[in-house]
PDB file of N, CA and C in Angstrom:
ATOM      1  N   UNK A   1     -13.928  -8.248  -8.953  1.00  0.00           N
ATOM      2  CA  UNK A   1     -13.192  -7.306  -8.141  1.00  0.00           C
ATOM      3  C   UNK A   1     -13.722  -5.909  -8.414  1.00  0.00           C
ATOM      4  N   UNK A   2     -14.059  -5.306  -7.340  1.00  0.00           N
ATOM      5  CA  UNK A   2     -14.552  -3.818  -7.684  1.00  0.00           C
ATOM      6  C   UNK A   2     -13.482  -2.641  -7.320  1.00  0.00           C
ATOM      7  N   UNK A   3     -13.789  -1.596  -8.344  1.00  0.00           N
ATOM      8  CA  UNK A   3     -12.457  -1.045  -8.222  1.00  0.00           C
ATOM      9  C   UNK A   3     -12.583   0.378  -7.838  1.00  0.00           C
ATOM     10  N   UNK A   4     -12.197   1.285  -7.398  1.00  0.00           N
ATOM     11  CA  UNK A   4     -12.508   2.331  -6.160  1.00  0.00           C
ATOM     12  C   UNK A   4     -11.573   3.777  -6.851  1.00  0.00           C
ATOM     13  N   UNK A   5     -11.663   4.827  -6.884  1.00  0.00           N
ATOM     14  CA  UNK A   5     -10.595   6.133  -7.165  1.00  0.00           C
ATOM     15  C   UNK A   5     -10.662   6.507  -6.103  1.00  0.00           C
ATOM     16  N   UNK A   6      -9.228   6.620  -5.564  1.00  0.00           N
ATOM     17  CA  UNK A   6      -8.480   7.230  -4.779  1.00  0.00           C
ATOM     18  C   UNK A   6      -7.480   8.818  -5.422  1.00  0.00           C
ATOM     19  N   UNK A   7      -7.296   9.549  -4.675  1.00  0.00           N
ATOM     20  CA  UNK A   7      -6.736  10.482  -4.903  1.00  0.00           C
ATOM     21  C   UNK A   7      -5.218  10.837  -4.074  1.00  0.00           C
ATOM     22  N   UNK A   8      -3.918  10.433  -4.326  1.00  0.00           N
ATOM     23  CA  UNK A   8      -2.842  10.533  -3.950  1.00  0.00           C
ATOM     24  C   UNK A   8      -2.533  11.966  -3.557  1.00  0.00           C
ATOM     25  N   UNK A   9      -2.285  12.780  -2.255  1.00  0.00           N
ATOM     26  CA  UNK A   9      -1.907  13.710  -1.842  1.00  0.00           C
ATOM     27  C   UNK A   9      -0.623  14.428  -2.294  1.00  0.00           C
ATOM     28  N   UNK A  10       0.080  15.552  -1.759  1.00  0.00           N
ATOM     29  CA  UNK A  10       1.591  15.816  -2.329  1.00  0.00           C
ATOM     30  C   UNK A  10       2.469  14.826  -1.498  1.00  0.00           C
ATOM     31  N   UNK A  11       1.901  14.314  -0.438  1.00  0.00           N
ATOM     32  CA  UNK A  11       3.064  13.082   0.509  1.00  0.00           C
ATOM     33  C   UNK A  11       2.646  11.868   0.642  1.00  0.00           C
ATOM     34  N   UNK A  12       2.066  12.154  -0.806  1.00  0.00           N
ATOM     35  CA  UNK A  12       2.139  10.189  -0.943  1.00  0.00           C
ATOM     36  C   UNK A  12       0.858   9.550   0.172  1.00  0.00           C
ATOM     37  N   UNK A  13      -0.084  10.185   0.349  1.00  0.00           N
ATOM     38  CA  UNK A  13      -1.145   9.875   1.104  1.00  0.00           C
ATOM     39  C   UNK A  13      -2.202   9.500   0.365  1.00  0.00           C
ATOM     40  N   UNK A  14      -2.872   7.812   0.778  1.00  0.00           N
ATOM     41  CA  UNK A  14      -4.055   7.866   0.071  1.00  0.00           C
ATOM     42  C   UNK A  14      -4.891   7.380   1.039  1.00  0.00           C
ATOM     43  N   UNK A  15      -5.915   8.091   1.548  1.00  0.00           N
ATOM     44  CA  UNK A  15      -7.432   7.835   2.038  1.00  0.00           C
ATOM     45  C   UNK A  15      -7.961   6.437   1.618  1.00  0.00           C
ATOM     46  N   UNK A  16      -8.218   5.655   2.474  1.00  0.00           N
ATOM     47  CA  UNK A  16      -8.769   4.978   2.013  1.00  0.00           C
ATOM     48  C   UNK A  16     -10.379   4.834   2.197  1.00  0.00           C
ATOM     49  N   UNK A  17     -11.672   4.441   1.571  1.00  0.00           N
ATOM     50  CA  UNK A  17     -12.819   4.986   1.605  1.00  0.00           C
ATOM     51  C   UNK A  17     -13.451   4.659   2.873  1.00  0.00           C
ATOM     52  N   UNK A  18     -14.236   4.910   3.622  1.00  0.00           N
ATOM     53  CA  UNK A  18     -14.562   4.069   4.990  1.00  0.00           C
ATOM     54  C   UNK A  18     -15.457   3.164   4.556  1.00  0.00           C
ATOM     55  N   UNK A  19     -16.084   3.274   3.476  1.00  0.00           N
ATOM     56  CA  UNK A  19     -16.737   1.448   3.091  1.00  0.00           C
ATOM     57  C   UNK A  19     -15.762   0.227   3.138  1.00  0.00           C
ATOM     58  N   UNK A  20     -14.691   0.394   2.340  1.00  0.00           N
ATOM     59  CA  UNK A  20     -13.964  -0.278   2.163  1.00  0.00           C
ATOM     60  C   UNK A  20     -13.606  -0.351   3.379  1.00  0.00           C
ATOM     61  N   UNK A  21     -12.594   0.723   4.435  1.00  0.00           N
ATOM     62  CA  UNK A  21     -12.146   0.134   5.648  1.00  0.00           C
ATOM     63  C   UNK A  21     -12.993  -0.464   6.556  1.00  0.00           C
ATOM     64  N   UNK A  22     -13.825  -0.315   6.599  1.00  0.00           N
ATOM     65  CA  UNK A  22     -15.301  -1.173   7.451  1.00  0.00           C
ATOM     66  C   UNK A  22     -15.615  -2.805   6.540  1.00  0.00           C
ATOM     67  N   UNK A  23     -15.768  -2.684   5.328  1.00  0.00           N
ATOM     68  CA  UNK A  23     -15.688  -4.052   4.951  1.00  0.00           C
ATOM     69  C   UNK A  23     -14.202  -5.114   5.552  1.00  0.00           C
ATOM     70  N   UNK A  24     -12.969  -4.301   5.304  1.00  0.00           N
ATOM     71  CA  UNK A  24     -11.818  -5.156   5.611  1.00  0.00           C
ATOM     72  C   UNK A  24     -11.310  -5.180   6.730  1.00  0.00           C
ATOM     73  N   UNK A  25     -12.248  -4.803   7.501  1.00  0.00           N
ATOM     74  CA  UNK A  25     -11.935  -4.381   8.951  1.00  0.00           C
ATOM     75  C   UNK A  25     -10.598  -3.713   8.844  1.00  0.00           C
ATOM     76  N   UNK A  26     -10.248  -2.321   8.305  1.00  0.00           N
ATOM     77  CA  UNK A  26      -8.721  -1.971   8.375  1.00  0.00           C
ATOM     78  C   UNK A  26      -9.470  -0.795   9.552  1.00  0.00           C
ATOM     79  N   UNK A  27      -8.378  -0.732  10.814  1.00  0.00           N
ATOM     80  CA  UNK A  27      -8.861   0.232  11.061  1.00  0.00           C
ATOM     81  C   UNK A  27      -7.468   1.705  11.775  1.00  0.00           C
ATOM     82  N   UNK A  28      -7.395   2.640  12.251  1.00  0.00           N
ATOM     83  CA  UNK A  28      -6.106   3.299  12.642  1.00  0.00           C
ATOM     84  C   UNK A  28      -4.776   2.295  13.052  1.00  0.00           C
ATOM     85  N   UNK A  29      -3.644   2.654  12.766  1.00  0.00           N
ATOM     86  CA  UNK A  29      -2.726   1.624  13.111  1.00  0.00           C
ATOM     87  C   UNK A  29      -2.498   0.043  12.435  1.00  0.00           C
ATOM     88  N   UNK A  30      -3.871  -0.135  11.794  1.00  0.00           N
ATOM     89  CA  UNK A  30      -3.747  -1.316  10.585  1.00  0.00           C
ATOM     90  C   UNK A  30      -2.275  -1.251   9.880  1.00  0.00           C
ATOM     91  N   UNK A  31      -1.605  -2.569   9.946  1.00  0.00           N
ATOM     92  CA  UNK A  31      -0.551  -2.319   8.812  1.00  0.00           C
ATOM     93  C   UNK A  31      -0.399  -2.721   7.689  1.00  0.00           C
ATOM     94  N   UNK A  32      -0.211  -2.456   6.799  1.00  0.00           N
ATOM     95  CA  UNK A  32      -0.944  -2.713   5.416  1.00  0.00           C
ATOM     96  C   UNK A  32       0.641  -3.067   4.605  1.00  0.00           C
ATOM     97  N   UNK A  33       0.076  -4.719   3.690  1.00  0.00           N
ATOM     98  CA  UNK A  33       1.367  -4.732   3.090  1.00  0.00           C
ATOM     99  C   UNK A  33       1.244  -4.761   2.020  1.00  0.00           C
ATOM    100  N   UNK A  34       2.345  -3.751   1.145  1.00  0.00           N
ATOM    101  CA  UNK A  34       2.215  -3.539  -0.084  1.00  0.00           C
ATOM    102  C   UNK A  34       3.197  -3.942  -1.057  1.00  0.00           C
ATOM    103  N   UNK A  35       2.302  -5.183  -2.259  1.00  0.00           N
ATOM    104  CA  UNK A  35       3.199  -5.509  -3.128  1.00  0.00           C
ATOM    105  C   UNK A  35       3.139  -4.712  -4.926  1.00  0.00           C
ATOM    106  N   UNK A  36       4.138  -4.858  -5.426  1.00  0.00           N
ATOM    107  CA  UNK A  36       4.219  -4.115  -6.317  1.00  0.00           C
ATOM    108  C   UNK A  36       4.282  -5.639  -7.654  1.00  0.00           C
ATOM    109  N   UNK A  37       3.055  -5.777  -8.805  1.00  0.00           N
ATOM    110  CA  UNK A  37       3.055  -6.843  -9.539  1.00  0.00           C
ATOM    111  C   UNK A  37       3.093  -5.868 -10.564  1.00  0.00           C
ATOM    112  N   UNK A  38       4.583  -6.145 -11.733  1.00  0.00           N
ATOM    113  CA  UNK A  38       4.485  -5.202 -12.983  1.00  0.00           C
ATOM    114  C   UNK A  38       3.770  -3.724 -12.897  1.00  0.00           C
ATOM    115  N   UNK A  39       2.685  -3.311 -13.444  1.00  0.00           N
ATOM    116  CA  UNK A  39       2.377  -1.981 -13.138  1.00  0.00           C
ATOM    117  C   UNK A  39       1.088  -2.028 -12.316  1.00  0.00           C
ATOM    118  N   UNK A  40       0.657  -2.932 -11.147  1.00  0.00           N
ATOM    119  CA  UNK A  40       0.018  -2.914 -10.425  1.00  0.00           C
ATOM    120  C   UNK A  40       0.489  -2.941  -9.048  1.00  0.00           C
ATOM    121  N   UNK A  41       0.024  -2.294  -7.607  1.00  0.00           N
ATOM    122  CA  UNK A  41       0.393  -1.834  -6.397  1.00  0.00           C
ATOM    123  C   UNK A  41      -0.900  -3.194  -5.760  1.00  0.00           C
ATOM    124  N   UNK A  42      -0.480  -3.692  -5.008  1.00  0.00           N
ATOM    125  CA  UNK A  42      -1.589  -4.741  -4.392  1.00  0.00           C
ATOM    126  C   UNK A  42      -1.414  -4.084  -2.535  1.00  0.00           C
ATOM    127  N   UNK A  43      -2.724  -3.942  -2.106  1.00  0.00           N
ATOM    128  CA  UNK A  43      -2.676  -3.421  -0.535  1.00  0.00           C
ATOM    129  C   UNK A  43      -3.280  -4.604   0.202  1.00  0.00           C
ATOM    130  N   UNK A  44      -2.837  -5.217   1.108  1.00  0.00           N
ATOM    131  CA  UNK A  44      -3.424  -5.886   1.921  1.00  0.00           C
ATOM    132  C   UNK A  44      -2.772  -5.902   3.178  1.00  0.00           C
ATOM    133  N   UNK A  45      -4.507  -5.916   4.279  1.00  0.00           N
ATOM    134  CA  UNK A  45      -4.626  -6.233   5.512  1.00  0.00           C
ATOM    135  C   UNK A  45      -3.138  -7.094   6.274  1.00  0.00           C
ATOM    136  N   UNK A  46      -2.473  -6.497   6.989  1.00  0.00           N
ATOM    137  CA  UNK A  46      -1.547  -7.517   8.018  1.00  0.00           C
ATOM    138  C   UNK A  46      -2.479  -7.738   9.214  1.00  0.00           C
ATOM    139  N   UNK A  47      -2.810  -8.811   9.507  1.00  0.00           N
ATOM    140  CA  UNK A  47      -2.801  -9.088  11.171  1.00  0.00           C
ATOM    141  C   UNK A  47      -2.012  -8.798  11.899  1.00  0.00           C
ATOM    142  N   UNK A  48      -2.296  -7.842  13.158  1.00  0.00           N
ATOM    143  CA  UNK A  48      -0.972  -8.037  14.392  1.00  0.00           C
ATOM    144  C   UNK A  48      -1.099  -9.134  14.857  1.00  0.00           C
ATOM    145  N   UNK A  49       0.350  -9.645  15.154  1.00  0.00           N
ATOM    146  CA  UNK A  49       1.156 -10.366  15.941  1.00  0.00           C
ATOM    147  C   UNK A  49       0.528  -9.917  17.341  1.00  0.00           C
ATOM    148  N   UNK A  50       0.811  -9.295  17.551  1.00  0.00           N
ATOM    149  CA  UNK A  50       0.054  -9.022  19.017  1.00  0.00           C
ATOM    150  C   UNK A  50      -1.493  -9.359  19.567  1.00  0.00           C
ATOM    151  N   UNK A  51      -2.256  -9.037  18.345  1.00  0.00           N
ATOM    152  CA  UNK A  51      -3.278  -9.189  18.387  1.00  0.00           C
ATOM    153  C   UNK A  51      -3.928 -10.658  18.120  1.00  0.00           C
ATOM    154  N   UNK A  52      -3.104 -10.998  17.490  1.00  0.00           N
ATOM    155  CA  UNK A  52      -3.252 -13.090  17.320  1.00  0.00           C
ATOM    156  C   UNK A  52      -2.602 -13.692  18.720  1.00  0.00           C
ATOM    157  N   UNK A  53      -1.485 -12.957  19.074  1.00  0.00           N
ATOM    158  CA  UNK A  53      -1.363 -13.931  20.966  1.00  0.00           C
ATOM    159  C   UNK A  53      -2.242 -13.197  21.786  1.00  0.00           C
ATOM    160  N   UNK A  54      -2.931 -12.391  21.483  1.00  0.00           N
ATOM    161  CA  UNK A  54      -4.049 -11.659  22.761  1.00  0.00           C
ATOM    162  C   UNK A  54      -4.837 -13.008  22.930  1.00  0.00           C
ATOM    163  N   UNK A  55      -5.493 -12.966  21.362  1.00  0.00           N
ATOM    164  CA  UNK A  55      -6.335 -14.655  21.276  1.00  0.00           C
ATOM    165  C   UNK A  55      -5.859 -15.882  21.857  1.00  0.00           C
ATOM    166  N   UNK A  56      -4.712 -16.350  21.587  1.00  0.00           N
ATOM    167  CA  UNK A  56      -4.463 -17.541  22.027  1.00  0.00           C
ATOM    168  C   UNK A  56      -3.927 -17.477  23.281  1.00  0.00           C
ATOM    169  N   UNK A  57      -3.400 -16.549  23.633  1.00  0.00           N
ATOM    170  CA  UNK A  57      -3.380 -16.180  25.389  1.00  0.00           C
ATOM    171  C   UNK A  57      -3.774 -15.465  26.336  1.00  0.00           C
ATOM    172  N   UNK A  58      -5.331 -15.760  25.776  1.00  0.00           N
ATOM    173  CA  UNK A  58      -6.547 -14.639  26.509  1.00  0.00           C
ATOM    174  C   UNK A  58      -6.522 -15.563  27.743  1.00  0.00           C
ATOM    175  N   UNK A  59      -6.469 -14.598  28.945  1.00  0.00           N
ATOM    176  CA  UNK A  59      -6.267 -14.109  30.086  1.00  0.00           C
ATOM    177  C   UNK A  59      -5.162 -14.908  31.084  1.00  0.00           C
ATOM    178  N   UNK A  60      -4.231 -15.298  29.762  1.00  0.00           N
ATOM    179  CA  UNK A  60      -3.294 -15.566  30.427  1.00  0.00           C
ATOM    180  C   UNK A  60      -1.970 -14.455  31.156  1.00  0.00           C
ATOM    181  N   UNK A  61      -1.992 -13.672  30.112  1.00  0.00           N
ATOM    182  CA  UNK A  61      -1.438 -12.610  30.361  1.00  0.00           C
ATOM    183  C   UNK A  61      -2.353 -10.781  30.506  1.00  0.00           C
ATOM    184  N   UNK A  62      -3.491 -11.426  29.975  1.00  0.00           N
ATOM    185  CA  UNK A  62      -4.543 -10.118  30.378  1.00  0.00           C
ATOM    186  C   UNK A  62      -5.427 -10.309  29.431  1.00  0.00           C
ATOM    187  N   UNK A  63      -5.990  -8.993  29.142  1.00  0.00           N
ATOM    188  CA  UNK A  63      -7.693  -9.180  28.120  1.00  0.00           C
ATOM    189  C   UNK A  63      -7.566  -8.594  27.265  1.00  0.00           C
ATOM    190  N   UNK A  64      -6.190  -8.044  26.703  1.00  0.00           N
ATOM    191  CA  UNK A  64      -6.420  -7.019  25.356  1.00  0.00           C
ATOM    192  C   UNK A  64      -5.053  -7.350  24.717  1.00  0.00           C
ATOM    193  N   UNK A  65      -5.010  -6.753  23.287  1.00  0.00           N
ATOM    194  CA  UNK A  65      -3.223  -6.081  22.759  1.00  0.00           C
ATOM    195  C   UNK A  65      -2.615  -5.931  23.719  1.00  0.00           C
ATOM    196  N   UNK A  66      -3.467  -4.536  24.359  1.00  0.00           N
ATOM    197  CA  UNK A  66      -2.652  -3.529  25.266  1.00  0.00           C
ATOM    198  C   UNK A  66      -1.896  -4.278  26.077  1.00  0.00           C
ATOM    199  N   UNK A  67      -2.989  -5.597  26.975  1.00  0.00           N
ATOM    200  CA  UNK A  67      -2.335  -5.564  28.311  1.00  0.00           C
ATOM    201  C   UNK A  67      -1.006  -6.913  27.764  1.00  0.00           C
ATOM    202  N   UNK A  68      -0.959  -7.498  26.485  1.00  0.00           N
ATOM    203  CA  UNK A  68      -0.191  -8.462  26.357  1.00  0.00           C
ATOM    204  C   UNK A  68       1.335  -6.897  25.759  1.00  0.00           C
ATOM    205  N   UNK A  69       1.112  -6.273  25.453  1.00  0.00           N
ATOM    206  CA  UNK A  69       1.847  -5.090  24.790  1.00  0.00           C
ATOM    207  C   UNK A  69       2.933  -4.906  26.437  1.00  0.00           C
ATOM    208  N   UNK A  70       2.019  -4.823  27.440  1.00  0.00           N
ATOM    209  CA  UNK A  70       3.023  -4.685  28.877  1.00  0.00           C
ATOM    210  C   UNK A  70       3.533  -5.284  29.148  1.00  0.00           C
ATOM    211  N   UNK A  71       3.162  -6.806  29.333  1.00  0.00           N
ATOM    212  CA  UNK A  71       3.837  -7.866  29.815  1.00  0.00           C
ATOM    213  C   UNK A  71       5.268  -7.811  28.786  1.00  0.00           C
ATOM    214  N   UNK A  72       5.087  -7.908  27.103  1.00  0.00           N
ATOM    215  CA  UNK A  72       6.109  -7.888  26.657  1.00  0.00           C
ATOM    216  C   UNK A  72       7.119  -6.628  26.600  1.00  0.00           C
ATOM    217  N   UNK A  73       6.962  -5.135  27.416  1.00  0.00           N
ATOM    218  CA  UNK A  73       7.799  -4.455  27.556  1.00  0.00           C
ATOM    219  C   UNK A  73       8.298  -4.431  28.680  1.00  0.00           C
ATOM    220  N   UNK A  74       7.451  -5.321  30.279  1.00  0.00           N
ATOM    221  CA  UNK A  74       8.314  -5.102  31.081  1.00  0.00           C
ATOM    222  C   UNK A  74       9.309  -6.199  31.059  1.00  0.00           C
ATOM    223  N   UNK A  75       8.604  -6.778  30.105  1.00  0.00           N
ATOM    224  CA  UNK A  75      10.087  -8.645  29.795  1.00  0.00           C
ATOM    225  C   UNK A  75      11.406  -7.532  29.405  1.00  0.00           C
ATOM    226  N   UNK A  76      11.238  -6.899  28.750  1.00  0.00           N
ATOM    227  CA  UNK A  76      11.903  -6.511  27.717  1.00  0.00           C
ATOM    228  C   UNK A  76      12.619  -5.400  28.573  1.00  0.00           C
ATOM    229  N   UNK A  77      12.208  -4.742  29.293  1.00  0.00           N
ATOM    230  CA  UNK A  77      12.861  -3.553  30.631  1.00  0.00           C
ATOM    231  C   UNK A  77      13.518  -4.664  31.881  1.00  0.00           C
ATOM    232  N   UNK A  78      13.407  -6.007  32.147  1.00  0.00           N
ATOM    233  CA  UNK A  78      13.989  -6.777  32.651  1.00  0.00           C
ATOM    234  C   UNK A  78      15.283  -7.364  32.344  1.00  0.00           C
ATOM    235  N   UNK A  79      15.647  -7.046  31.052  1.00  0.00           N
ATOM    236  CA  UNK A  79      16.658  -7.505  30.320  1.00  0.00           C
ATOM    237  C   UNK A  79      17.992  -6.487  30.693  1.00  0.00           C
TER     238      UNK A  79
END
């Protein structure tokens, strides 16, 4: 495991390096889940939900996040 210094901001902000985000494919909007083991912080990659039914219901409902992101808000403005 290779291990990286980061520098924590005054609001709790940490940069993460763009090697690293290019290796883990993290990219803007990534949601990242964080566990806390004794005195270690563990960060890892979430997949969207959105982005896993784009895949399995490519072009059923359209060709991106985005366009599956509409279908489920105008469901949701139908209600």
């Amino acid at each position: 495991m290779k291990s990286t210094g980061v520098t924590v901001s005054s609001r709790g902000i940490i940069v993460l390096p763009a090697k690293l985000r290019k290796e883990m494919k993290i990219e803007a909007g990534t949601r990242i889940l964080l566990t806390r083991e004794d005195d270690k912080i563990i960060m890892q990659p979430v997949a969207s939900f959105t982005n896993k039914l784009a895949g399995l219901t490519k072009k059923s409902f359209g060709e991106s996040a985005e366009d599956i992101t509409q279908v489920i808000n105008s469901e949701r403005d139908d209600k």
